[in-house]
PDB file of N, CA and C in Angstrom:
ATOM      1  N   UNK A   1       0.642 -22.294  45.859  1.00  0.00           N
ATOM      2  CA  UNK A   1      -0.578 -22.253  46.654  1.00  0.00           C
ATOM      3  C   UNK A   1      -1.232 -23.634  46.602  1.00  0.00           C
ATOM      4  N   UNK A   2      -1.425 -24.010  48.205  1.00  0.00           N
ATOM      5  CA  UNK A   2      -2.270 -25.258  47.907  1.00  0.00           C
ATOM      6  C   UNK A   2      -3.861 -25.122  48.353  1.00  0.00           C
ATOM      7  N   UNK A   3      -4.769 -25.875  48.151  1.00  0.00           N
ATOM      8  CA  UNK A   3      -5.874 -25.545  48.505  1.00  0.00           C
ATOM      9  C   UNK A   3      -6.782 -27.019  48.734  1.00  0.00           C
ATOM     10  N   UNK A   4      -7.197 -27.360  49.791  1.00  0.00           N
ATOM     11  CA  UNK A   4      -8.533 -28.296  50.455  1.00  0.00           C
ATOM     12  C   UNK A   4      -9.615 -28.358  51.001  1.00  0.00           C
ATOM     13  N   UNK A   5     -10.342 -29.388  50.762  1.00  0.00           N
ATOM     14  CA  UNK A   5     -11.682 -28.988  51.262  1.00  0.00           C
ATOM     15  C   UNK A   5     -11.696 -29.994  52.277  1.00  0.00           C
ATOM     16  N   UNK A   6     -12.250 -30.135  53.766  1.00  0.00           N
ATOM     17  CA  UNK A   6     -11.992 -31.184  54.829  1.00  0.00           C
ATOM     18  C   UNK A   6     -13.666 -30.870  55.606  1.00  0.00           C
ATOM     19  N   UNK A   7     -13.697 -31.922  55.855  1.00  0.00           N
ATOM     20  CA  UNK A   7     -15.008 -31.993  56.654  1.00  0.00           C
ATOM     21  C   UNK A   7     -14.205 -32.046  58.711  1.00  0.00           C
ATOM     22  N   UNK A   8     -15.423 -30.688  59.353  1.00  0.00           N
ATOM     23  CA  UNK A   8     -14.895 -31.008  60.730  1.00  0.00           C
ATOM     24  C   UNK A   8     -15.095 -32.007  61.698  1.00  0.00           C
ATOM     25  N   UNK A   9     -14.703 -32.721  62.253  1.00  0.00           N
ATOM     26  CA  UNK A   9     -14.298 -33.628  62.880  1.00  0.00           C
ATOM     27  C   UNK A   9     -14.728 -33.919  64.187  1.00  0.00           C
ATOM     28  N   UNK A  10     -14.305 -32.846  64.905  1.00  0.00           N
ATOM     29  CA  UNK A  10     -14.485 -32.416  66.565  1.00  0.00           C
ATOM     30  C   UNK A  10     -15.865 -32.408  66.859  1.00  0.00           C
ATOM     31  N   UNK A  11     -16.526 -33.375  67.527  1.00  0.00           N
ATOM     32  CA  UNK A  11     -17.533 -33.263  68.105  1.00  0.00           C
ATOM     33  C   UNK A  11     -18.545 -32.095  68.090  1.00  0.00           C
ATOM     34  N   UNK A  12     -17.861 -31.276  68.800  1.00  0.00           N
ATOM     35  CA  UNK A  12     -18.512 -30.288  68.714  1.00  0.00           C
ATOM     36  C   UNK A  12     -17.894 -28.858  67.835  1.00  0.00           C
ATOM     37  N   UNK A  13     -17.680 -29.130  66.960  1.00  0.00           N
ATOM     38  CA  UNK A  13     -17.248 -28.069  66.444  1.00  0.00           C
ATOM     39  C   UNK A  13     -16.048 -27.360  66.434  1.00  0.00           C
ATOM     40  N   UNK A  14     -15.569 -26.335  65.411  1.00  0.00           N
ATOM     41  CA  UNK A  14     -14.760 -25.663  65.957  1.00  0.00           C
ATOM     42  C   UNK A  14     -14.310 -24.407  66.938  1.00  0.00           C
ATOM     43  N   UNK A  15     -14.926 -24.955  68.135  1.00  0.00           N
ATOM     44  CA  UNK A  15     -15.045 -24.143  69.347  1.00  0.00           C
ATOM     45  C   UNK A  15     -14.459 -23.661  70.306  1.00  0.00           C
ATOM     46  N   UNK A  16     -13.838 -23.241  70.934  1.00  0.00           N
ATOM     47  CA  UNK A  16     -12.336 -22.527  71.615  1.00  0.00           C
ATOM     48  C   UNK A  16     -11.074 -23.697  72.211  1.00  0.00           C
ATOM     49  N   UNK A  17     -11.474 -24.652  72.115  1.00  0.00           N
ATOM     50  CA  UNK A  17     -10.449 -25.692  72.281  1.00  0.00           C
ATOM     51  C   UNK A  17      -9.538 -25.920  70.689  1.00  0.00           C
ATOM     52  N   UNK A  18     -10.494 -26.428  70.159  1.00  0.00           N
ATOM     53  CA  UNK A  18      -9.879 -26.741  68.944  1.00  0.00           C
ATOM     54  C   UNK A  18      -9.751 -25.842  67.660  1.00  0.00           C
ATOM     55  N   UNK A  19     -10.191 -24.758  68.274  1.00  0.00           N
ATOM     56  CA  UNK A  19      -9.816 -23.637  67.046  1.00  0.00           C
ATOM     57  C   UNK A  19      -8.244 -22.851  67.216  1.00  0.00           C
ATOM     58  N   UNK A  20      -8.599 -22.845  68.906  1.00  0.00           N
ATOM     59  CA  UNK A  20      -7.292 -22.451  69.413  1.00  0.00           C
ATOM     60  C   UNK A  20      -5.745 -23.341  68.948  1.00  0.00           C
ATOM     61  N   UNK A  21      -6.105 -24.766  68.922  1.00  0.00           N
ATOM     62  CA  UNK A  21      -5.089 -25.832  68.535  1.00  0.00           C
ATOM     63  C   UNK A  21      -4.805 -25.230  67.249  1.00  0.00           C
ATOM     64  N   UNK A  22      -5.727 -24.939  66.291  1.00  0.00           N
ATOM     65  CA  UNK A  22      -5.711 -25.054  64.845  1.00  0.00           C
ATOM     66  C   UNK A  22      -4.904 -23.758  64.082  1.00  0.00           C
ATOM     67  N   UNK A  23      -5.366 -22.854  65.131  1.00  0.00           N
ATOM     68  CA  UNK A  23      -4.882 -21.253  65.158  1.00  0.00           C
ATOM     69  C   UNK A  23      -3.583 -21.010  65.172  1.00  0.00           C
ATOM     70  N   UNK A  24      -2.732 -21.919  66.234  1.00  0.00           N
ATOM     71  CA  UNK A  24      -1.222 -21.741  66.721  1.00  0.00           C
ATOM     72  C   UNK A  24      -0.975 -22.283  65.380  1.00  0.00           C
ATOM     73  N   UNK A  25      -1.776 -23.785  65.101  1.00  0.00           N
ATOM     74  CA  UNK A  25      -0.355 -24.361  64.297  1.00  0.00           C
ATOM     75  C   UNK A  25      -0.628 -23.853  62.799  1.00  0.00           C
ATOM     76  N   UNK A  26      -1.553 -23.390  62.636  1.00  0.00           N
ATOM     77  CA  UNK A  26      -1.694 -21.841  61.289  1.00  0.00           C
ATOM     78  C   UNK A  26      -0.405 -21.047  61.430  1.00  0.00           C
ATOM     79  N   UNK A  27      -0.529 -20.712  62.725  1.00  0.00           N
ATOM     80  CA  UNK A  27       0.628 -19.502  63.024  1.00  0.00           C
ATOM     81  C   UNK A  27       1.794 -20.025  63.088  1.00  0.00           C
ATOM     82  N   UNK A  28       1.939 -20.343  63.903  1.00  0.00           N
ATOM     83  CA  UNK A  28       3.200 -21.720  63.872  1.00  0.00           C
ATOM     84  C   UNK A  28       4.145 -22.133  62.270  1.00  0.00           C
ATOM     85  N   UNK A  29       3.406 -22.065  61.334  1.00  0.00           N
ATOM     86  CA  UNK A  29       3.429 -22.816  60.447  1.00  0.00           C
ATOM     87  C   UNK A  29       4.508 -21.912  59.413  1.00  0.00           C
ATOM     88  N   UNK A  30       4.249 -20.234  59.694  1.00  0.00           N
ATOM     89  CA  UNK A  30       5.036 -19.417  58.779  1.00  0.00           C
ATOM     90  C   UNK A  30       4.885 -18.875  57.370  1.00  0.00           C
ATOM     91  N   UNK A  31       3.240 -19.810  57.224  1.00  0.00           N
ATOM     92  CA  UNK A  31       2.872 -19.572  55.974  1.00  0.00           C
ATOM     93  C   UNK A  31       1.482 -18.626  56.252  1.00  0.00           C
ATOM     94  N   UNK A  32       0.937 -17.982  54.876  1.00  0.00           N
ATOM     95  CA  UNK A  32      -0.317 -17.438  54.995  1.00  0.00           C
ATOM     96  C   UNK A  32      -1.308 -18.643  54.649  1.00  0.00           C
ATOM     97  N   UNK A  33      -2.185 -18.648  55.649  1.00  0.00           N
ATOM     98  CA  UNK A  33      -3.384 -19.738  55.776  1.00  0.00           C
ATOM     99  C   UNK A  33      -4.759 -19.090  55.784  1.00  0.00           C
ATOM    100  N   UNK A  34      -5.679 -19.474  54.962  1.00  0.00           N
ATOM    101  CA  UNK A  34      -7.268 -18.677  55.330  1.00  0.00           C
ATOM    102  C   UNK A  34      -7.836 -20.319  55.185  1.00  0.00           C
ATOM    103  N   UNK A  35      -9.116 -20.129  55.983  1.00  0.00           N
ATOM    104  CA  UNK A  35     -10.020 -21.018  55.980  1.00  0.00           C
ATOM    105  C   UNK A  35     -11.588 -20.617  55.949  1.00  0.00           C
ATOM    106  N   UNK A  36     -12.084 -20.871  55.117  1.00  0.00           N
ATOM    107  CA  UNK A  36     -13.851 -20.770  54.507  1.00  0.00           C
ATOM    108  C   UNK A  36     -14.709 -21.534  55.218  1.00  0.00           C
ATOM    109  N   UNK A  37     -15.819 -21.130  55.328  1.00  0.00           N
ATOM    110  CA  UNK A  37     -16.930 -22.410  55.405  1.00  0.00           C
ATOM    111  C   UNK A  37     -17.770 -22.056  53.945  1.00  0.00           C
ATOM    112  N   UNK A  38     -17.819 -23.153  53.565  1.00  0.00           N
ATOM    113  CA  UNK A  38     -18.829 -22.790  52.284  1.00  0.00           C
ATOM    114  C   UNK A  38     -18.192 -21.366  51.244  1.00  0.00           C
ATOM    115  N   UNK A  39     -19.474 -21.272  51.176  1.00  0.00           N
ATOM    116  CA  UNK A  39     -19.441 -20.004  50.568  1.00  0.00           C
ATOM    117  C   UNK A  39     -18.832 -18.617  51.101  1.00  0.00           C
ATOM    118  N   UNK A  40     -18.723 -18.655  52.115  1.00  0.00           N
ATOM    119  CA  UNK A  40     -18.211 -17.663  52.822  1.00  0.00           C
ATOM    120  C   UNK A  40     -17.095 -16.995  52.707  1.00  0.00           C
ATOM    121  N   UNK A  41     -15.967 -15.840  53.217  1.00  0.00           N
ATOM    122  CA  UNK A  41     -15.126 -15.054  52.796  1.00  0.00           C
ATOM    123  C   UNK A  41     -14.401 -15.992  53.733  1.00  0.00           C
ATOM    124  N   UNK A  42     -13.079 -16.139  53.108  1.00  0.00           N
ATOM    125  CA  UNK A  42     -12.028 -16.402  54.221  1.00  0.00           C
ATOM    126  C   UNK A  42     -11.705 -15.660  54.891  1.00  0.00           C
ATOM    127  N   UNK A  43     -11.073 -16.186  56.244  1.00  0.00           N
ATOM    128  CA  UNK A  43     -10.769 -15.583  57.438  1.00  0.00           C
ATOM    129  C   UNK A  43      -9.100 -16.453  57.497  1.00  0.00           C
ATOM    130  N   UNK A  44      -8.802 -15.298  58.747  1.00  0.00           N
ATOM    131  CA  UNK A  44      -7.097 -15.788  58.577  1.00  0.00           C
ATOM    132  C   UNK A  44      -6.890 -16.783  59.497  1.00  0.00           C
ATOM    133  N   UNK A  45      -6.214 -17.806  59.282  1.00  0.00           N
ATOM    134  CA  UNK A  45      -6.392 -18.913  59.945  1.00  0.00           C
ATOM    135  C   UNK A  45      -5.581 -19.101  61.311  1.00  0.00           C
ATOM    136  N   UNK A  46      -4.451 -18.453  61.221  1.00  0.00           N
ATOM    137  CA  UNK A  46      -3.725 -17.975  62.212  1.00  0.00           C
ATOM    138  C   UNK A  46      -4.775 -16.880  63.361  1.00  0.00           C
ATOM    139  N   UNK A  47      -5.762 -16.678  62.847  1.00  0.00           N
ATOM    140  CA  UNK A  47      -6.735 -15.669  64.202  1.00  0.00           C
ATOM    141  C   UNK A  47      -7.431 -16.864  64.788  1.00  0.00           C
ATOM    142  N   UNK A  48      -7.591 -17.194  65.882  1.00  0.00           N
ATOM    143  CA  UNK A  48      -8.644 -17.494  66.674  1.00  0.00           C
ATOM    144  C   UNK A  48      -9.858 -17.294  66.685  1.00  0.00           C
ATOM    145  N   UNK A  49      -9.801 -15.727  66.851  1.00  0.00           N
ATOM    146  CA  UNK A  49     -11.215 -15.298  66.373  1.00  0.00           C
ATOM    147  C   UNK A  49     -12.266 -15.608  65.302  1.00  0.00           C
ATOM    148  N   UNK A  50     -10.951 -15.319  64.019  1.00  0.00           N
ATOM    149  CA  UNK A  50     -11.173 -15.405  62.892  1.00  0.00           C
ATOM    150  C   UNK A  50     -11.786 -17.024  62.226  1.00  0.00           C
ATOM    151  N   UNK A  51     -11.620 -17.817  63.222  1.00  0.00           N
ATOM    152  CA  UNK A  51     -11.982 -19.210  62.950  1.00  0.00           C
ATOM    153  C   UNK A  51     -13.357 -19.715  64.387  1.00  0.00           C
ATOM    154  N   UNK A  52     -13.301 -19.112  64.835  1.00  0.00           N
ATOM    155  CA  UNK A  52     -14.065 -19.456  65.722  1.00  0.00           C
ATOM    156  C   UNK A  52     -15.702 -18.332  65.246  1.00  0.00           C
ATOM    157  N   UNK A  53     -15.274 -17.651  64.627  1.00  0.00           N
ATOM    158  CA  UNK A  53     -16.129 -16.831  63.981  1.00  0.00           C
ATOM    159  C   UNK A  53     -16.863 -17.444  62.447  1.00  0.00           C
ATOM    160  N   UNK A  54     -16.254 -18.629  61.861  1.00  0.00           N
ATOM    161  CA  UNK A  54     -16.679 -19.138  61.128  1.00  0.00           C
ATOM    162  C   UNK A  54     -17.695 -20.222  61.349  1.00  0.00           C
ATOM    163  N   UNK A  55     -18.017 -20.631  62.315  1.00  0.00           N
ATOM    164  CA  UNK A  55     -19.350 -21.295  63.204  1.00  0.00           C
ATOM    165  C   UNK A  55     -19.457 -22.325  62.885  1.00  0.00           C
ATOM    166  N   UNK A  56     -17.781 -23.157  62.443  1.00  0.00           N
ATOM    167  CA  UNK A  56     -18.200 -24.660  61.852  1.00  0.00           C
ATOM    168  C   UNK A  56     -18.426 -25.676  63.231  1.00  0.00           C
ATOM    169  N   UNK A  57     -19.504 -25.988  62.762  1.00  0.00           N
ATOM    170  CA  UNK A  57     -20.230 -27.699  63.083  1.00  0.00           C
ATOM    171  C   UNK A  57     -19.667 -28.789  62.767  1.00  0.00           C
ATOM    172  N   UNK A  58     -19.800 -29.708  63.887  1.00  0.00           N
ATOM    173  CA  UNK A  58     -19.203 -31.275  63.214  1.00  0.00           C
ATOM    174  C   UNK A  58     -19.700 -31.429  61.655  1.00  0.00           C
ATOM    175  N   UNK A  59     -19.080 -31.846  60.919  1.00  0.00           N
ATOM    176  CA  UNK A  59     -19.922 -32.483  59.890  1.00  0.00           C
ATOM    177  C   UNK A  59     -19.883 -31.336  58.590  1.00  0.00           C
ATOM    178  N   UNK A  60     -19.648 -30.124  59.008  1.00  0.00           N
ATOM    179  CA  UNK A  60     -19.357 -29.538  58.100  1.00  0.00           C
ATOM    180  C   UNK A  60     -17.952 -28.602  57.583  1.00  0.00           C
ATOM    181  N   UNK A  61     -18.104 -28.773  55.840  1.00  0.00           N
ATOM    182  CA  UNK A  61     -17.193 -28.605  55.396  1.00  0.00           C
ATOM    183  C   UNK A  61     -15.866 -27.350  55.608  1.00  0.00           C
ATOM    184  N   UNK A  62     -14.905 -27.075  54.878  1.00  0.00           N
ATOM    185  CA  UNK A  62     -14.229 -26.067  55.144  1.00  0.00           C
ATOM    186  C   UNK A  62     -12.879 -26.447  54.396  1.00  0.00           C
ATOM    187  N   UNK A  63     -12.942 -24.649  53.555  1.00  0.00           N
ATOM    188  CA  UNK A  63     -11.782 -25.340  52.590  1.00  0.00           C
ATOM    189  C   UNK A  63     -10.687 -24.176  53.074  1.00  0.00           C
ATOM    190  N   UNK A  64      -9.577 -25.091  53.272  1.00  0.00           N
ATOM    191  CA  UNK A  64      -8.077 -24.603  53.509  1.00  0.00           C
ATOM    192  C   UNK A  64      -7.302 -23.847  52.016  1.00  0.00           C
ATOM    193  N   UNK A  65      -6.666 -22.880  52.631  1.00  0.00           N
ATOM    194  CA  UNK A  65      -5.697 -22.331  51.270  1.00  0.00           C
ATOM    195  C   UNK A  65      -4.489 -22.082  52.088  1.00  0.00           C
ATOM    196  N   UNK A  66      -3.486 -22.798  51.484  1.00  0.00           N
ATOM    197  CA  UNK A  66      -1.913 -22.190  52.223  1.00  0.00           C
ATOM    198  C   UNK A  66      -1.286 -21.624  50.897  1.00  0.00           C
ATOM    199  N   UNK A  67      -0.380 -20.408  51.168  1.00  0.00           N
ATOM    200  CA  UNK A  67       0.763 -19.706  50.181  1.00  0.00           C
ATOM    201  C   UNK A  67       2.257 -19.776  50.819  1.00  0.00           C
ATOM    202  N   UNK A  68       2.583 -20.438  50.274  1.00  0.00           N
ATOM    203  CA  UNK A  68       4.305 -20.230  50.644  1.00  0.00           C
ATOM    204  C   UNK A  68       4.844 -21.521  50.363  1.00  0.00           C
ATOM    205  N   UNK A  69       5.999 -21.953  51.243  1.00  0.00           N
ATOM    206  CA  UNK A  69       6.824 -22.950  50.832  1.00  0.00           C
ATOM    207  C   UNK A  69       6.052 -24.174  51.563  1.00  0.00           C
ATOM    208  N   UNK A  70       6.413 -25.145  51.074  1.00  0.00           N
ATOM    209  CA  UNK A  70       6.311 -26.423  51.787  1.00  0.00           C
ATOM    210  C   UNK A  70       4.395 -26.066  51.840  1.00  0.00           C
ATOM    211  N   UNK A  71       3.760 -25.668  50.843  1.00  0.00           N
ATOM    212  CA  UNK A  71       1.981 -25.391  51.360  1.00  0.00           C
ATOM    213  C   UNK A  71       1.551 -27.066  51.752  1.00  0.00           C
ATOM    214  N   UNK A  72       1.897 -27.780  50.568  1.00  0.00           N
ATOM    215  CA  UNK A  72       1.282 -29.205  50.705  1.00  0.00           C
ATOM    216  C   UNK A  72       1.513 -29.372  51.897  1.00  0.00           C
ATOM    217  N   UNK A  73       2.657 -29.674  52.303  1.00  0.00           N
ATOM    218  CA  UNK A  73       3.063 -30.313  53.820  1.00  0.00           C
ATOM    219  C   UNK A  73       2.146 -29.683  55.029  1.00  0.00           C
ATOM    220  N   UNK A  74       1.956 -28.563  54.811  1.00  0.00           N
ATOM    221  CA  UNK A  74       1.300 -27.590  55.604  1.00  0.00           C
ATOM    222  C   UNK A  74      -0.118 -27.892  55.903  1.00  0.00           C
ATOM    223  N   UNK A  75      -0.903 -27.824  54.444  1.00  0.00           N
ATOM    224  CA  UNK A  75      -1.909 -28.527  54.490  1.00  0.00           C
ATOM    225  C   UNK A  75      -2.647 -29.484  54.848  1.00  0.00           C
ATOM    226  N   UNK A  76      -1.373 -30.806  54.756  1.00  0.00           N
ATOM    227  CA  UNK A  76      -1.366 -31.814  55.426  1.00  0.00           C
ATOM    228  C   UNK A  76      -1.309 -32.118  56.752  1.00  0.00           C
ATOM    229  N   UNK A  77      -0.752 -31.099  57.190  1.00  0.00           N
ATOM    230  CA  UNK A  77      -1.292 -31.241  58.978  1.00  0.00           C
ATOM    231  C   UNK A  77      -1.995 -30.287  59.730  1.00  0.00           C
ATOM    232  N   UNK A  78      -2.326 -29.562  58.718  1.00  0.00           N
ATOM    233  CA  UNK A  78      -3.529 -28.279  59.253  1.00  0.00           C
ATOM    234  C   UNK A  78      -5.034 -29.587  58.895  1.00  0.00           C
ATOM    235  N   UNK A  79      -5.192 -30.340  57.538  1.00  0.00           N
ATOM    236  CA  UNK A  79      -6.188 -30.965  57.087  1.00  0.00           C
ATOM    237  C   UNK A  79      -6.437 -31.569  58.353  1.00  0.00           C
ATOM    238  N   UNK A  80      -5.358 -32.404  59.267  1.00  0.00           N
ATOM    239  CA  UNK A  80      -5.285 -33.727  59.799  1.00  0.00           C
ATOM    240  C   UNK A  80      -5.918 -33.262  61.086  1.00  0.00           C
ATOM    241  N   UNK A  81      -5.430 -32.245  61.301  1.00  0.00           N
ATOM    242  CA  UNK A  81      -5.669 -31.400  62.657  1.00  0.00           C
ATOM    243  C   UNK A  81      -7.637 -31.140  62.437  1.00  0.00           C
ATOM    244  N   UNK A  82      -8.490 -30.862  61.385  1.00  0.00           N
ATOM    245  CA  UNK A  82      -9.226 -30.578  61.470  1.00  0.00           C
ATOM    246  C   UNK A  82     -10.125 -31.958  61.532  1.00  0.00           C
ATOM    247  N   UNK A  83      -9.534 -33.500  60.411  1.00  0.00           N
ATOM    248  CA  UNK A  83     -10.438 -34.613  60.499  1.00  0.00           C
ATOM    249  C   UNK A  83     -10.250 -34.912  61.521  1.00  0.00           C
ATOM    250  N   UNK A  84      -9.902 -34.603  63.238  1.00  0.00           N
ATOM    251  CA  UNK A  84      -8.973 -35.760  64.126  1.00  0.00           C
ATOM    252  C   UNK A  84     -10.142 -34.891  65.211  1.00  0.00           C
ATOM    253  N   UNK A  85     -11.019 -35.506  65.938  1.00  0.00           N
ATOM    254  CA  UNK A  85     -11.837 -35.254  66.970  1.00  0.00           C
ATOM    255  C   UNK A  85     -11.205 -35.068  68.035  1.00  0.00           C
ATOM    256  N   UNK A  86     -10.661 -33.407  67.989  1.00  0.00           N
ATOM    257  CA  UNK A  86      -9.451 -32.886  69.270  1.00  0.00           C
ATOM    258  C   UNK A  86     -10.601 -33.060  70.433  1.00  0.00           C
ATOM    259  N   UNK A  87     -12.393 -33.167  70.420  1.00  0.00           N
ATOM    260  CA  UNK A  87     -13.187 -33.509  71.610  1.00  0.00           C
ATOM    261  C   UNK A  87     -12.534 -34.847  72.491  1.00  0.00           C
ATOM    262  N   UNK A  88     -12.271 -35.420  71.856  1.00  0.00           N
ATOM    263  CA  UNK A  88     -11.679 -37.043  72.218  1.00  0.00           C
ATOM    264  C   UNK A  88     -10.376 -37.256  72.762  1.00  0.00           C
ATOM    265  N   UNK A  89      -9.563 -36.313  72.723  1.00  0.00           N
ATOM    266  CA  UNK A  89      -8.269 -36.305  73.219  1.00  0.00           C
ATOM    267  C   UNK A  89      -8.407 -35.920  74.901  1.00  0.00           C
TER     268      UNK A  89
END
């Protein structure tokens, strides 16, 4: 199990553009992924919903947990995906 904490990135948040990006490659990925804001309960990172329901704001935090093989690697481009202002693309 790996686990990070990443500040969001995207302009505006994680809001149906870039939650949606973040969602596939959760799913995509083959591993179990949850993502927090704060204090809050994780949600499954692979849902859309489930992340778009977490109401993160630019600027604020959110900590990643992957279980399975290859988590680091995983992490590493779920993290990258969240510092990278998908508003700007």
């Amino acid at each position: 199990m790996a686990t990070r904490t990443v500040t969001i990135a995207s302009s505006h948040g994680l809001h149906a553009r870039p939650a949606k990006l973040f969602s596939e490659a959760a799913k995509n990925s083959g591993q179990t992924v949850t993502i927090a804001k704060g204090d809050g309960a994780p949600v499954n990172a692979a849902s859309i919903l489930g992340v778009i329901s977490l109401g993160a704001n630019t600027g604020d935090q959110v900590t990643l947990t992957v279980e399975g093989d290859d988590a680091e690697g995983v992490l590493d481009q779920l993290a990258t995906m969240l510092e990278t202002d998908a508003d700007a693309e």
